[in-house]
C-alpha atoms as a PDB file:
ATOM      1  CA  UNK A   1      61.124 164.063 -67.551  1.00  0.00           C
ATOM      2  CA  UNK A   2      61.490 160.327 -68.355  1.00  0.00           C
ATOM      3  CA  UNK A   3      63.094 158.249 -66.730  1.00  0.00           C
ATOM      4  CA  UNK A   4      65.043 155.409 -68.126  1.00  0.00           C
ATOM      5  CA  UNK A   5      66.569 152.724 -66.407  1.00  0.00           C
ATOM      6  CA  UNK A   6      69.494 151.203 -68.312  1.00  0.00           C
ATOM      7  CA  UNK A   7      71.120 147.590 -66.953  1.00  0.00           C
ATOM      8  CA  UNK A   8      74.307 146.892 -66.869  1.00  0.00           C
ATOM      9  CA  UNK A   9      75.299 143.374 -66.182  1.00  0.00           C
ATOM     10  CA  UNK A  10      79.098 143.134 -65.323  1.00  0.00           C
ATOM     11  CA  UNK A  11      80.653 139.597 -65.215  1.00  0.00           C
ATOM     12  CA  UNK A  12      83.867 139.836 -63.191  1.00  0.00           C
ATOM     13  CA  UNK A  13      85.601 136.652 -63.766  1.00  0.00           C
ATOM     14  CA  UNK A  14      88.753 134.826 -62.672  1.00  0.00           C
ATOM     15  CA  UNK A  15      90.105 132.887 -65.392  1.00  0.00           C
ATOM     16  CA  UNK A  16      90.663 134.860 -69.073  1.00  0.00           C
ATOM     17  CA  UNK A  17      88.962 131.286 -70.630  1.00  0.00           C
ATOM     18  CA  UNK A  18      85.586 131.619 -68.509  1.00  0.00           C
ATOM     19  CA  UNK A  19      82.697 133.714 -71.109  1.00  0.00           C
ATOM     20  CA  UNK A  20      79.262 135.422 -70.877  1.00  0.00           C
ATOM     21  CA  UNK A  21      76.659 135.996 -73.556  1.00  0.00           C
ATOM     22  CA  UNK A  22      73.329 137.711 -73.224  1.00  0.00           C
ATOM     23  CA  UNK A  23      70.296 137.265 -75.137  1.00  0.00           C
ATOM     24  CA  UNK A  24      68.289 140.544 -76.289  1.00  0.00           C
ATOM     25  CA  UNK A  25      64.685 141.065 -74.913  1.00  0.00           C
ATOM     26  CA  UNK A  26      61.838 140.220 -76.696  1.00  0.00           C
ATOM     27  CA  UNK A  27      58.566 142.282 -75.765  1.00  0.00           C
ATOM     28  CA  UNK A  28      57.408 145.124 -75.964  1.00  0.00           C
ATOM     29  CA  UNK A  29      59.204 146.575 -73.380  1.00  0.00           C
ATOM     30  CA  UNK A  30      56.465 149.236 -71.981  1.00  0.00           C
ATOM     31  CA  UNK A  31      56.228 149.007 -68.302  1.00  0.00           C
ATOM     32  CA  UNK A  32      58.748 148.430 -65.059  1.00  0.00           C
ATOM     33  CA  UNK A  33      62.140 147.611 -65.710  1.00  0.00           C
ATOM     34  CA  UNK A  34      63.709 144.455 -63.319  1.00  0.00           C
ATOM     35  CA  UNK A  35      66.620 142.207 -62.855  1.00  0.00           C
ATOM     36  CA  UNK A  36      66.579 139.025 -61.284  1.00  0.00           C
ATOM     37  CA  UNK A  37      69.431 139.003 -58.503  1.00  0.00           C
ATOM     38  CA  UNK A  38      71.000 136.194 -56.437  1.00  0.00           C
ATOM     39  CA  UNK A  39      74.418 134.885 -55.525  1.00  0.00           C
ATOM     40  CA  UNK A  40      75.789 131.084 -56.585  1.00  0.00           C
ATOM     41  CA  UNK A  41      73.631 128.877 -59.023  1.00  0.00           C
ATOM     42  CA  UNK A  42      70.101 128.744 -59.914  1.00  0.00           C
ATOM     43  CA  UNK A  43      68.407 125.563 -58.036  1.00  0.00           C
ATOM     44  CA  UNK A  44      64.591 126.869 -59.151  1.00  0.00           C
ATOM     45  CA  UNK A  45      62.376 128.649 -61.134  1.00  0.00           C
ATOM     46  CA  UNK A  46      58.627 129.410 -60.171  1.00  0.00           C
ATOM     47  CA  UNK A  47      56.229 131.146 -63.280  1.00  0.00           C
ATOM     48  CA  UNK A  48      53.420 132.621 -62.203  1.00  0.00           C
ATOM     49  CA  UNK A  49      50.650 132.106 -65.452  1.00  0.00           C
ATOM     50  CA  UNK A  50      47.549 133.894 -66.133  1.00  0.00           C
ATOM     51  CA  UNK A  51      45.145 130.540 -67.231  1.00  0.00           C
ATOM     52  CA  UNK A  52      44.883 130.627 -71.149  1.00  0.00           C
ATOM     53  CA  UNK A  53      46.600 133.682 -70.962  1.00  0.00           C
ATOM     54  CA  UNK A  54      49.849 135.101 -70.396  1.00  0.00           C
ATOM     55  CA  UNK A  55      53.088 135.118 -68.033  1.00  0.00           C
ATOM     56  CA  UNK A  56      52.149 137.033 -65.179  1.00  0.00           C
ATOM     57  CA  UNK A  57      55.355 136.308 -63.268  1.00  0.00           C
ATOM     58  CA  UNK A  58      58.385 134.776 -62.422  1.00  0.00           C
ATOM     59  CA  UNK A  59      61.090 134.255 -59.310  1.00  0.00           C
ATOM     60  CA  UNK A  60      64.105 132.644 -59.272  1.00  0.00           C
ATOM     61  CA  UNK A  61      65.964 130.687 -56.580  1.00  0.00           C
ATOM     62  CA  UNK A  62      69.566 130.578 -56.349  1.00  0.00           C
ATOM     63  CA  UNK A  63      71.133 127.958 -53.744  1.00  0.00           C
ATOM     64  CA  UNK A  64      68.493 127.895 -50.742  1.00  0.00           C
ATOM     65  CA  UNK A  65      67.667 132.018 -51.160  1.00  0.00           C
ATOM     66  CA  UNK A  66      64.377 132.712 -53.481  1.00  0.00           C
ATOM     67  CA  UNK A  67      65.008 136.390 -55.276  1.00  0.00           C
ATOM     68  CA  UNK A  68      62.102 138.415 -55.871  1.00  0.00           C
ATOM     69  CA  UNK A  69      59.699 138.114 -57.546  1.00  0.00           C
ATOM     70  CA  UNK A  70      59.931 139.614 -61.124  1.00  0.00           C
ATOM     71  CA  UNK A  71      56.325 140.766 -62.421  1.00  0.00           C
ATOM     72  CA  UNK A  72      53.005 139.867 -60.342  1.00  0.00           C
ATOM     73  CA  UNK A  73      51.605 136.747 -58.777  1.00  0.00           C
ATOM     74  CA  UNK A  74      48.078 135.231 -60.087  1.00  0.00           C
ATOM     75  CA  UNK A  75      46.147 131.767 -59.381  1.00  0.00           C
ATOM     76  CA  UNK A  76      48.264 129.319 -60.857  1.00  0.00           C
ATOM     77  CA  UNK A  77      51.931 129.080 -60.187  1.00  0.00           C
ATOM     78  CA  UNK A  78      53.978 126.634 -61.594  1.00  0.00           C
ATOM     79  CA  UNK A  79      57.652 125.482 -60.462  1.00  0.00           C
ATOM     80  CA  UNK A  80      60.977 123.284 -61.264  1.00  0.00           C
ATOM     81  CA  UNK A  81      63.582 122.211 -58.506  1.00  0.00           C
ATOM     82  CA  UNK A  82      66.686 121.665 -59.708  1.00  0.00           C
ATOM     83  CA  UNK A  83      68.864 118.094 -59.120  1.00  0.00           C
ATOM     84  CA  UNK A  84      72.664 118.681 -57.846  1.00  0.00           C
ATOM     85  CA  UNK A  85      74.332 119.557 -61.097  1.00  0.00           C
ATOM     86  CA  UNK A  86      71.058 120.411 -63.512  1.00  0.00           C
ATOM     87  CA  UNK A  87      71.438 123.757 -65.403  1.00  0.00           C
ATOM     88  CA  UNK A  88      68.734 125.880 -67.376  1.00  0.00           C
ATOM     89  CA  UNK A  89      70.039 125.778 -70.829  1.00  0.00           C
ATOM     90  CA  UNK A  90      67.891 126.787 -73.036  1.00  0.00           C
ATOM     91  CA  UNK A  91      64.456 129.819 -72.374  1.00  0.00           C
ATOM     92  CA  UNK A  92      61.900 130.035 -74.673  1.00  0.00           C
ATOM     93  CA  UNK A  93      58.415 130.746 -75.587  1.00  0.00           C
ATOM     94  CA  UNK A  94      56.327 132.417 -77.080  1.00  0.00           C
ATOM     95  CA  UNK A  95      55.286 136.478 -77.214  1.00  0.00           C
ATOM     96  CA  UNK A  96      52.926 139.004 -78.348  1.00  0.00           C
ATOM     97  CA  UNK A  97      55.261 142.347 -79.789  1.00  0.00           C
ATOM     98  CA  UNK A  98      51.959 144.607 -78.689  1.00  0.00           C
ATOM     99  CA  UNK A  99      52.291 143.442 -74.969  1.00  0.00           C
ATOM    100  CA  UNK A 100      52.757 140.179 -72.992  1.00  0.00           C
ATOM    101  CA  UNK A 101      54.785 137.308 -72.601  1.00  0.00           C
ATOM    102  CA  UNK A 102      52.804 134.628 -73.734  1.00  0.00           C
ATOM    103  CA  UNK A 103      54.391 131.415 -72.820  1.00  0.00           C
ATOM    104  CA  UNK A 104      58.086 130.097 -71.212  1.00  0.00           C
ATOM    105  CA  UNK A 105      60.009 126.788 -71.310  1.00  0.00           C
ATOM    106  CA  UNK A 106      62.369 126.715 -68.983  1.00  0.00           C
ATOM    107  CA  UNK A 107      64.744 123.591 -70.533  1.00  0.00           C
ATOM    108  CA  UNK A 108      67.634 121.909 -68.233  1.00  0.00           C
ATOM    109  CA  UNK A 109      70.701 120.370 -68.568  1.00  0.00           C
ATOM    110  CA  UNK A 110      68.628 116.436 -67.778  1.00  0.00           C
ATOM    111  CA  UNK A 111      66.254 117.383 -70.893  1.00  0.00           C
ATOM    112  CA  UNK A 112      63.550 117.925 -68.452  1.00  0.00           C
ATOM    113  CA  UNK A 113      61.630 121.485 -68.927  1.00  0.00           C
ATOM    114  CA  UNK A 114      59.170 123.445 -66.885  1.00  0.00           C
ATOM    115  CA  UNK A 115      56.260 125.136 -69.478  1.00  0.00           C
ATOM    116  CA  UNK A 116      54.013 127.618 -68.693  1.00  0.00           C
ATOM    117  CA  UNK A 117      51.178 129.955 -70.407  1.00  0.00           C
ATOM    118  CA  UNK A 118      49.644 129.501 -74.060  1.00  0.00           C
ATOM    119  CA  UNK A 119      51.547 128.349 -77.513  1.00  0.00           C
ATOM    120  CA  UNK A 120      50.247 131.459 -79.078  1.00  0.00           C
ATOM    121  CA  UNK A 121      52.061 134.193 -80.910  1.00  0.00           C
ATOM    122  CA  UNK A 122      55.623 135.024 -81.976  1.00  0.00           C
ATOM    123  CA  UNK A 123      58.226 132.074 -81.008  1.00  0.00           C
ATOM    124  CA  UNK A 124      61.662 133.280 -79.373  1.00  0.00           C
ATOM    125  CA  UNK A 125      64.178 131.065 -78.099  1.00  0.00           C
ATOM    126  CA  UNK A 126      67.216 131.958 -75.834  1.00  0.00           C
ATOM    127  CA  UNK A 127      70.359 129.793 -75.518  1.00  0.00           C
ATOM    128  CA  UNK A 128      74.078 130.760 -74.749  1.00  0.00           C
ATOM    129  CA  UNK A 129      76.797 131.897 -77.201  1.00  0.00           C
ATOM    130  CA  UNK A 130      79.044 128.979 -75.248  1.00  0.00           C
ATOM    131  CA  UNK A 131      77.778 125.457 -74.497  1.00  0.00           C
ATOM    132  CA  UNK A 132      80.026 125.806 -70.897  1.00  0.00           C
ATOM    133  CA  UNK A 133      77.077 128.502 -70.286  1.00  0.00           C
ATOM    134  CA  UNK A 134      74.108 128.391 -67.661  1.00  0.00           C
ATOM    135  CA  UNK A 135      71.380 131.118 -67.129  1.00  0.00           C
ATOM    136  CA  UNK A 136      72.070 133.141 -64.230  1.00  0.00           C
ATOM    137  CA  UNK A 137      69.665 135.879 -64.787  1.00  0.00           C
ATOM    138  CA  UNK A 138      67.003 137.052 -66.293  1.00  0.00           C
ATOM    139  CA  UNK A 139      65.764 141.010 -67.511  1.00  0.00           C
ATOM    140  CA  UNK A 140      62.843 142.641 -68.633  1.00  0.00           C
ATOM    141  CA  UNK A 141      60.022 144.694 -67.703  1.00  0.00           C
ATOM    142  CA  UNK A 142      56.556 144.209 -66.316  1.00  0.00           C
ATOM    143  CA  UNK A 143      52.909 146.221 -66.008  1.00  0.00           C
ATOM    144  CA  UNK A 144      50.032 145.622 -63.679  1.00  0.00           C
ATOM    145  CA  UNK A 145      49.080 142.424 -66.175  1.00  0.00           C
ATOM    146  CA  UNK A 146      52.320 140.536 -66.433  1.00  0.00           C
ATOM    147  CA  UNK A 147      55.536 140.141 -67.808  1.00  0.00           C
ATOM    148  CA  UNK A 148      56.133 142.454 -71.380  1.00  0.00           C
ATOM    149  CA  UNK A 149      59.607 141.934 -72.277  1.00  0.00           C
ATOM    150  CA  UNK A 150      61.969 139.095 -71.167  1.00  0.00           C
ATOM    151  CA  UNK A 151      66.034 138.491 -71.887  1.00  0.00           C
ATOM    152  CA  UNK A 152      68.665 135.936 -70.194  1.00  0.00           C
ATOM    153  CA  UNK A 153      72.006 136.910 -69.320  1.00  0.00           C
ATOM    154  CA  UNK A 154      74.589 133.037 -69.557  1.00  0.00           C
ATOM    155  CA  UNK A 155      77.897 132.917 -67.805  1.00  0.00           C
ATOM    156  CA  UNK A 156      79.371 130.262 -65.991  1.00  0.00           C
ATOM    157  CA  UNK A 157      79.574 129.400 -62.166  1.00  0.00           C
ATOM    158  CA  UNK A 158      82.229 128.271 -60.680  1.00  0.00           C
ATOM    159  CA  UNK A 159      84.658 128.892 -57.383  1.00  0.00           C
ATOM    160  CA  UNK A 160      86.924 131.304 -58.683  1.00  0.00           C
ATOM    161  CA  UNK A 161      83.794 133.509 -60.426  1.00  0.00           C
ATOM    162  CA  UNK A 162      81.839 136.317 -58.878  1.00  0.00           C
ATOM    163  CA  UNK A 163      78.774 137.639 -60.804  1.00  0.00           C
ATOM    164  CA  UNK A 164      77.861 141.513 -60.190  1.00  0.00           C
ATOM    165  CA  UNK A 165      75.516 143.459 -61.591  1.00  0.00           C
ATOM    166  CA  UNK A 166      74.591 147.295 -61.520  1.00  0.00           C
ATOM    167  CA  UNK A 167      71.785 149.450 -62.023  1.00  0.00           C
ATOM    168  CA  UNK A 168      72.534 152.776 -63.872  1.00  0.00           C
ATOM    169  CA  UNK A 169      69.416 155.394 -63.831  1.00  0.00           C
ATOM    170  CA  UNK A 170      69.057 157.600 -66.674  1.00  0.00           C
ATOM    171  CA  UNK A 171      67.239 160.710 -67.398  1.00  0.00           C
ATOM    172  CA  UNK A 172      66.505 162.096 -70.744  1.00  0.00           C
END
């Protein structure tokens, strides 16, 4: 039997003006699915990289909480700490379709960017459908070498908004 694990990211928000956009993985997909969880607004992003390599990993903080940590950790980790105010805007990078997540560039709001892994292979480059957007999550799957597919879910935070997600399990 295999199993298939199918996301479903539900934005539940208060105002009919407020959006959310998604942007389709790139990858190859093979491995174990994840979703990056938290509650209010991302304040940092660690990426774990695999020296002349590939992504091996990647965690997310939102407020003060860290989430866990999506794919593996290896030797050389690499981090950005939000100001008050300073958004990711803009993920991008670079991938192989056969396997791995080559590089990211995590880009902000203050045009300052966190980049990790090698400038080698197929370029991608994920950025909301609305410029009122912010990354708030972040999907894929991973093996026992690193990250193999990667997408961003955008929405926007704000006091009347509550962001939920659900996993649905599949069998086929």
């Amino acid at each position: 039997m295999i199993s298939i694990l199918l996301f479903a990211w539900v934005a539940c928000l208060a105002q009919s003006n407020e959006f959310a956009s998604y942007s389709p993985a790139v990858g190859s997909g093979l491995g174990t699915p994840f979703l990056s969880s938290g509650e209010g607004i991302i304040t940092g992003v660690k990426v774990w990289e695999v020296p002349n390599s590939h992504i091996a990993g990647i965690q997310l903080r939102h407020d003060t909480n860290w989430g866990v940590l999506l794919g593996l950790v290896s030797p050389n980790e690499l981090s950005i700490d939000l100001f008050e105010g300073e958004t990711i805007t803009q993920v991008s990078g670079k991938f192989n379709p056969k396997d791995l997540i080559c590089q990211l560039i995590f880009e902000t709001s203050m045009g300052r960017a966190l980049i990790a892994g090698q400038p080698i292979q197929v370029s991608f480059n994920f950025y909301p459908q609305h410029m009122e957007e912010e990354l708030r999550m972040l999907s894929g799957t991973f093996d026992t070498i690193g990250i193999t597919s990667l997408g961003a879910h955008w929405g926007i935070v704000g006091t009347n908004q509550t962001f939920k997600m659900s996993t649905t399990e599949l069998h086929v």
